[in-house]
N, C-alpha and C. Protein backbone atom coordinates (compact mmCIF):
# COMPACT_ATOMS: atom_id res chain seq x y z
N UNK A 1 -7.14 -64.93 23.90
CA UNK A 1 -8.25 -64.46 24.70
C UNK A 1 -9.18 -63.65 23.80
N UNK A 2 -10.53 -64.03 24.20
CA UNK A 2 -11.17 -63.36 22.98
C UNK A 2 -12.21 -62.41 24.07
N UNK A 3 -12.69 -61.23 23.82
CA UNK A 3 -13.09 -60.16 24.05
C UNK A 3 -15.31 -60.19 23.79
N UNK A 4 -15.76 -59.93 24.50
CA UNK A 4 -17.31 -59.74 24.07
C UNK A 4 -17.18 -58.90 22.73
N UNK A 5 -18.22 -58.91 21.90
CA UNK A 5 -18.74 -57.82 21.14
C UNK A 5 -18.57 -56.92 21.72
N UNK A 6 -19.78 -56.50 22.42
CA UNK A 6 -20.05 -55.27 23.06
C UNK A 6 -18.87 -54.47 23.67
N UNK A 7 -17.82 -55.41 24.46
CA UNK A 7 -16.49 -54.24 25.14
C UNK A 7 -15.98 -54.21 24.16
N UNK A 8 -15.59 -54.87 22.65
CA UNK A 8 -14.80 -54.63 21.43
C UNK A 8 -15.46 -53.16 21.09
N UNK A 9 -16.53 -53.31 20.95
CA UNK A 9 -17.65 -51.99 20.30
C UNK A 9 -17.04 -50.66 20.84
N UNK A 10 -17.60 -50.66 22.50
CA UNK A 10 -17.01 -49.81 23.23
C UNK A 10 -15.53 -49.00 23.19
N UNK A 11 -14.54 -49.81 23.54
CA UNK A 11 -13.35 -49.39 23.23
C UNK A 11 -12.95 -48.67 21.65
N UNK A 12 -13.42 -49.45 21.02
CA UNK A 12 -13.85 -48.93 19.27
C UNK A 12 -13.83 -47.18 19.81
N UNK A 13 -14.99 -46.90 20.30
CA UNK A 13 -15.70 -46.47 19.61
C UNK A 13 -15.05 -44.72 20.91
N UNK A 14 -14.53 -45.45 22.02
CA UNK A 14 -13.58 -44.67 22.88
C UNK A 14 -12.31 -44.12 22.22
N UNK A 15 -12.08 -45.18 21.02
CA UNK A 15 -10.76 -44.52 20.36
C UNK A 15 -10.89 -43.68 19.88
N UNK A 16 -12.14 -44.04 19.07
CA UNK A 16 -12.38 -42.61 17.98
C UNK A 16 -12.74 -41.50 18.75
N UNK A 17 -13.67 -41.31 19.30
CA UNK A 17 -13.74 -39.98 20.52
C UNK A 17 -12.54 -39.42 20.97
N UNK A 18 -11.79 -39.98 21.47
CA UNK A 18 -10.38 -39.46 21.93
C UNK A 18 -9.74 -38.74 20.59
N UNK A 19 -9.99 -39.67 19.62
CA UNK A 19 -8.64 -39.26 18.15
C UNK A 19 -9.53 -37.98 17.89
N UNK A 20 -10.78 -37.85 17.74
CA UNK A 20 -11.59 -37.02 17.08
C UNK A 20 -11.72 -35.29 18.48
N UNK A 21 -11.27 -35.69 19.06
CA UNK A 21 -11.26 -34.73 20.45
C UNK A 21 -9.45 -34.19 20.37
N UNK A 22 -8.38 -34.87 20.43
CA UNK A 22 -7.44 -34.64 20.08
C UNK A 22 -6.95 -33.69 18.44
N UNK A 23 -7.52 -34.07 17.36
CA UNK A 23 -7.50 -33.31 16.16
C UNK A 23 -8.45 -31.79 16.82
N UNK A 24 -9.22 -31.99 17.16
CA UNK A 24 -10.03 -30.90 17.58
C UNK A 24 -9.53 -29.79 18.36
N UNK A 25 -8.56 -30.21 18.92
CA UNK A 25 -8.04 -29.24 20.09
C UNK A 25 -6.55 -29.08 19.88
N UNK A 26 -6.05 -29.29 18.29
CA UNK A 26 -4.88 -29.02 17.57
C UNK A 26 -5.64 -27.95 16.92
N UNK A 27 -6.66 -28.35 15.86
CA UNK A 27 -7.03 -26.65 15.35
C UNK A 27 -7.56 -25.92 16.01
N UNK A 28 -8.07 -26.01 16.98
CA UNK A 28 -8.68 -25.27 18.10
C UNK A 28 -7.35 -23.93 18.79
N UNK A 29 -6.01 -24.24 18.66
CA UNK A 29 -4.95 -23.77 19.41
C UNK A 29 -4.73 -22.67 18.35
N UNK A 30 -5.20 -22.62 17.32
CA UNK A 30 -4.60 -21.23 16.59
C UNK A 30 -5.59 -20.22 17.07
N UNK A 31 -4.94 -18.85 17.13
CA UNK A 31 -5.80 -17.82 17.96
C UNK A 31 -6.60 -17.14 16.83
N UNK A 32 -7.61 -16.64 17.00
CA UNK A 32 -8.72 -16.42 16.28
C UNK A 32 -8.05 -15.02 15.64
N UNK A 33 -8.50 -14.78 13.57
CA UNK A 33 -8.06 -13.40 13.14
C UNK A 33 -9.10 -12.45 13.65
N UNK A 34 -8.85 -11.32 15.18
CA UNK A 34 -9.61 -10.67 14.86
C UNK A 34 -10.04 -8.93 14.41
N UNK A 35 -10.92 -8.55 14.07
CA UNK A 35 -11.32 -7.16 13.09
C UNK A 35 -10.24 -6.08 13.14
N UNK A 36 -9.85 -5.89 12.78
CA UNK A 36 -8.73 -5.49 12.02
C UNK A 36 -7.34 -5.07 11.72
N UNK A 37 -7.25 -7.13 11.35
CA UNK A 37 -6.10 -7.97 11.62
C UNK A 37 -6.07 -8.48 9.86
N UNK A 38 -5.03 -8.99 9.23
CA UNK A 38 -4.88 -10.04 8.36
C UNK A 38 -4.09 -10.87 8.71
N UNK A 39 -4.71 -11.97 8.03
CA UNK A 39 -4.12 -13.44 8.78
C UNK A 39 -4.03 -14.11 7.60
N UNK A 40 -2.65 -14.92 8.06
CA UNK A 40 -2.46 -16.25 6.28
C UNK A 40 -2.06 -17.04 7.04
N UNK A 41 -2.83 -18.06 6.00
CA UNK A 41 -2.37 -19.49 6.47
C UNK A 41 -1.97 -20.25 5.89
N UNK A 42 -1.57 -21.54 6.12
CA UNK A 42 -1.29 -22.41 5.36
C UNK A 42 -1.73 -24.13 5.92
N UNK A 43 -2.06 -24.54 4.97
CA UNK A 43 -2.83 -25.60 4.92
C UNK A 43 -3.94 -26.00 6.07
N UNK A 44 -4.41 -24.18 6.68
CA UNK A 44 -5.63 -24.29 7.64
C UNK A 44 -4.61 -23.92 9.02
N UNK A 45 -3.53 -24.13 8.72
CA UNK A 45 -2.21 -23.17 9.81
C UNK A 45 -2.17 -21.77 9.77
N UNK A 46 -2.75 -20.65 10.95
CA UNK A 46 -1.71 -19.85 10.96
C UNK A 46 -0.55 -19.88 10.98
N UNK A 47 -0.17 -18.51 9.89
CA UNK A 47 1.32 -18.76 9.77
C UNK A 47 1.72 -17.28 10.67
N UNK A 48 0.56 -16.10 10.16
CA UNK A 48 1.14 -14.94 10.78
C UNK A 48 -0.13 -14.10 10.30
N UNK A 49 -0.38 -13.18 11.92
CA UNK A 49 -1.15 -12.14 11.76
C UNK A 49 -0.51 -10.77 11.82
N UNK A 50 -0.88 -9.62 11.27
CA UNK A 50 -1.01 -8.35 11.43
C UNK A 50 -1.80 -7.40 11.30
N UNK A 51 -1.53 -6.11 11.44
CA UNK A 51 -2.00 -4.93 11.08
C UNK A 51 -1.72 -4.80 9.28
N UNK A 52 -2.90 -4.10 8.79
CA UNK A 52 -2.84 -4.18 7.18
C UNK A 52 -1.87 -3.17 6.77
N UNK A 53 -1.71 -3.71 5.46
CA UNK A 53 -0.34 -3.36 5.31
C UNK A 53 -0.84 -1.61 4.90
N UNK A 54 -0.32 -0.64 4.47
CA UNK A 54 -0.78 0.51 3.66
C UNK A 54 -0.50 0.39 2.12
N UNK A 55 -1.12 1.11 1.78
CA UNK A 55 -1.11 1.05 -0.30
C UNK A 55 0.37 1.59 -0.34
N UNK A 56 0.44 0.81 -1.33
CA UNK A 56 1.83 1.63 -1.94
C UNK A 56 2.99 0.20 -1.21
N UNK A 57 2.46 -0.36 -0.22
CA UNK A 57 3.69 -1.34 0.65
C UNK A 57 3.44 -2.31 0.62
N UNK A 58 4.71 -3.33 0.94
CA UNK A 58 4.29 -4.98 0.47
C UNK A 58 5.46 -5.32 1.51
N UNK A 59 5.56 -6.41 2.30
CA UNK A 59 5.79 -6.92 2.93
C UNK A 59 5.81 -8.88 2.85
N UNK A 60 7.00 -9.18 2.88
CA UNK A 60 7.07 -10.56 2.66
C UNK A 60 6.67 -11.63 4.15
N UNK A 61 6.17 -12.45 4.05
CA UNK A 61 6.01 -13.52 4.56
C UNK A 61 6.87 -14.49 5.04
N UNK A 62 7.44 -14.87 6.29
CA UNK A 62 8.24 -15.89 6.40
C UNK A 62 8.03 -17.33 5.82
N UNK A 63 7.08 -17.72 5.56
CA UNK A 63 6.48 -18.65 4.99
C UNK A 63 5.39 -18.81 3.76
N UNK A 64 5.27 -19.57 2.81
CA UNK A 64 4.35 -19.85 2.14
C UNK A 64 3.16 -19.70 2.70
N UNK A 65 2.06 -18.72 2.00
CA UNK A 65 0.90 -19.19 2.64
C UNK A 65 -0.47 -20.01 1.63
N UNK A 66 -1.11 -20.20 2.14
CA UNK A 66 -2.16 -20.36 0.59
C UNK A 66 -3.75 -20.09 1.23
N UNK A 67 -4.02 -19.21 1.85
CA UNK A 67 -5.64 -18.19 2.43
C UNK A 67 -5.00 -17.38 3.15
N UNK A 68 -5.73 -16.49 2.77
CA UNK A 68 -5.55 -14.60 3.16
C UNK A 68 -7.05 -14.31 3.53
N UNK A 69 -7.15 -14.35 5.34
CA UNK A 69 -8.56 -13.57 5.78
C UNK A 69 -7.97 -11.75 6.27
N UNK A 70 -8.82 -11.59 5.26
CA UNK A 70 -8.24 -10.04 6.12
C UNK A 70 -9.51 -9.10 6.34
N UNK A 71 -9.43 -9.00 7.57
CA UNK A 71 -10.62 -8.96 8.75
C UNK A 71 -10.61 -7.06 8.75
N UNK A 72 -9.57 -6.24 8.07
CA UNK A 72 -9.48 -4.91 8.29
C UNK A 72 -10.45 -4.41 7.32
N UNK A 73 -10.11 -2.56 7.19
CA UNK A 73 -11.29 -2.05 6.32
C UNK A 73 -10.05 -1.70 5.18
N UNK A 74 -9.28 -2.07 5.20
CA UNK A 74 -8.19 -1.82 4.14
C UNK A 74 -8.06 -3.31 2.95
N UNK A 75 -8.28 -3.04 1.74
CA UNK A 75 -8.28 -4.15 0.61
C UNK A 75 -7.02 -4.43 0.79
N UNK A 76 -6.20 -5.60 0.31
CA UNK A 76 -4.77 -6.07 0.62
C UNK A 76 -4.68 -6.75 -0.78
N UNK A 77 -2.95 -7.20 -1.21
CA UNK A 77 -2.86 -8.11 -2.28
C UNK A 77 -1.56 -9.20 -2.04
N UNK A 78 -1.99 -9.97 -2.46
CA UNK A 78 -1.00 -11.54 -1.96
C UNK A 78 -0.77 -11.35 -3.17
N UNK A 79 0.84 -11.49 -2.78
CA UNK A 79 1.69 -11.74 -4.42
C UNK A 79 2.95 -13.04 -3.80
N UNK A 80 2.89 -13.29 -5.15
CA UNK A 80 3.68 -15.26 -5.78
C UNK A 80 4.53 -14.82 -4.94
N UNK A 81 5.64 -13.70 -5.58
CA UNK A 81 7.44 -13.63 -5.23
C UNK A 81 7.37 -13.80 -4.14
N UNK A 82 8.82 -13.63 -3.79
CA UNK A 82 9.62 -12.94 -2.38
C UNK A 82 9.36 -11.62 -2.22
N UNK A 83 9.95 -11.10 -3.34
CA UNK A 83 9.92 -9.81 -3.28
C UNK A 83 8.51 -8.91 -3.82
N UNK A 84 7.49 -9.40 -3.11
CA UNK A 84 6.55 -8.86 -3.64
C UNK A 84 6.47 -8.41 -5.53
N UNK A 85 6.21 -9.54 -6.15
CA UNK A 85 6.35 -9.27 -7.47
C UNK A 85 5.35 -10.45 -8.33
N UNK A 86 5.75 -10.70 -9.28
CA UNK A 86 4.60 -11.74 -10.20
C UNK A 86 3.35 -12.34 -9.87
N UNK A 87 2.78 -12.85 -9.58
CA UNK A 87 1.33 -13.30 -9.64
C UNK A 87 0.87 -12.47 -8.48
N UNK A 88 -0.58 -11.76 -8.55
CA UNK A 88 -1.06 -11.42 -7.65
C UNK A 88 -2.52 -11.57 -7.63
N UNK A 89 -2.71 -11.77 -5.85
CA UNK A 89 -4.89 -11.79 -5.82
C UNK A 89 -5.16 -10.84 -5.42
N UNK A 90 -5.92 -10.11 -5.27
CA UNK A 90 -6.87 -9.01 -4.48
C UNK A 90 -7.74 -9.69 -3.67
N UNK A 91 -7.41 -9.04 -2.19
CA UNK A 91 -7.66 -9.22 -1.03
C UNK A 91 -8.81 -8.17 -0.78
N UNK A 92 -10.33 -8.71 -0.90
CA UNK A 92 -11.08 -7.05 -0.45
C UNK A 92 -10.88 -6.69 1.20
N UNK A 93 -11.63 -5.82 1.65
CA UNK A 93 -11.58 -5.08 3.09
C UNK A 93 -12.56 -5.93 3.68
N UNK A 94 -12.48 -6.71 4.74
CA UNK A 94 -13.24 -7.95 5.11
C UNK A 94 -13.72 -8.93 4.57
N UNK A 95 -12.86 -9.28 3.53
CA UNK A 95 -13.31 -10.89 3.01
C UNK A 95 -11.57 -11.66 2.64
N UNK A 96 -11.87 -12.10 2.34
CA UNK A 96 -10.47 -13.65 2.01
C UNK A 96 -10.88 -13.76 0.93
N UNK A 97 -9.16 -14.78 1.19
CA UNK A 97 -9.13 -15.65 -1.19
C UNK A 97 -8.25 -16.56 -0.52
N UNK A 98 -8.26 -17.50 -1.21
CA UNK A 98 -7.58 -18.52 -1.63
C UNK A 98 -6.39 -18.17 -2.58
N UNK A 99 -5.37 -18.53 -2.53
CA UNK A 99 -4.20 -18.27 -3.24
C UNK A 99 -3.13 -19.84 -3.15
N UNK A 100 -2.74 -19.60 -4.21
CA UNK A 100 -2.01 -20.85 -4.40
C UNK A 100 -0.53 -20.42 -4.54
N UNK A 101 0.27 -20.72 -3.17
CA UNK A 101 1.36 -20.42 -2.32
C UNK A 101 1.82 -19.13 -2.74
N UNK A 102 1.75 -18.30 -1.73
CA UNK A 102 2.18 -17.16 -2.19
C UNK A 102 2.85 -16.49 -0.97
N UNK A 103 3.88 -15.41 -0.78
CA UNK A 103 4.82 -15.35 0.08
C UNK A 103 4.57 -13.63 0.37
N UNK A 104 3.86 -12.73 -0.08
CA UNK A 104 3.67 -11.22 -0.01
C UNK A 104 2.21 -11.00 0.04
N UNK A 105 2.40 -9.59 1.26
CA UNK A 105 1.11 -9.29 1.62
C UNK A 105 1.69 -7.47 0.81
N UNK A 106 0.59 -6.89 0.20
CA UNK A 106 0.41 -5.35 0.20
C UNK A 106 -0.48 -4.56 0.04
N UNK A 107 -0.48 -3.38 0.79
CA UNK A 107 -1.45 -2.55 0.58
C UNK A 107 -2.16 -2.56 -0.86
N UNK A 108 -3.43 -1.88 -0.91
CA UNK A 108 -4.14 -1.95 -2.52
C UNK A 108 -4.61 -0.88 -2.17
């Protein structure tokens, strides 16, 4: 059975709307970081928000993250380890970084 153009087109074009409405309302479900909160994610996933950490403290991550928005007036630092240790970024007081997987949030 063969189908018109035009209802082939249509249905086409119904799929993609649906697929493109469905992806949409998967990232749509993470709750927004807001002012003064830090939030990491991973691969565009929240993984986990909080209150900033204080200087001097570091706190591990249940998960890998790789972006740090941190929405507080407190600078923060994402470090590599577990244990808050080897590679680290500086997080300023309302802006983000990119970090390539890193598992610790701490005060700066």
């Amino acid at each position: 059975m063969r189908m018109p153009k035009a209802r082939t087109a249509l249905l086409t074009a119904m799929s993609a709307i649906a697929f493109v409405g469905a992806s949409a309302g998967t990232a749509a479900a993470d709750p927004p970081c807001y002012s003064g909160e830090v939030c990491v994610y991973y691969h565009g996933g929240l993984i986990s928000k909080f209150p900033p950490i204080p200087a001097g403290w570091c706190t591990t991550i249940s998960h890998e993250f790789d972006f740090v928005r941190n929405m507080s007036d407190r600078s923060q630092v994402a470090w590599s380890g577990t244990n808050c240790t080897n590679r680290s970024q500086f997080v300023p007081a309302k802006g983000s970084a990119s970090v390539n997987l890193f598992w610790g949030i701490g005060g700066s």
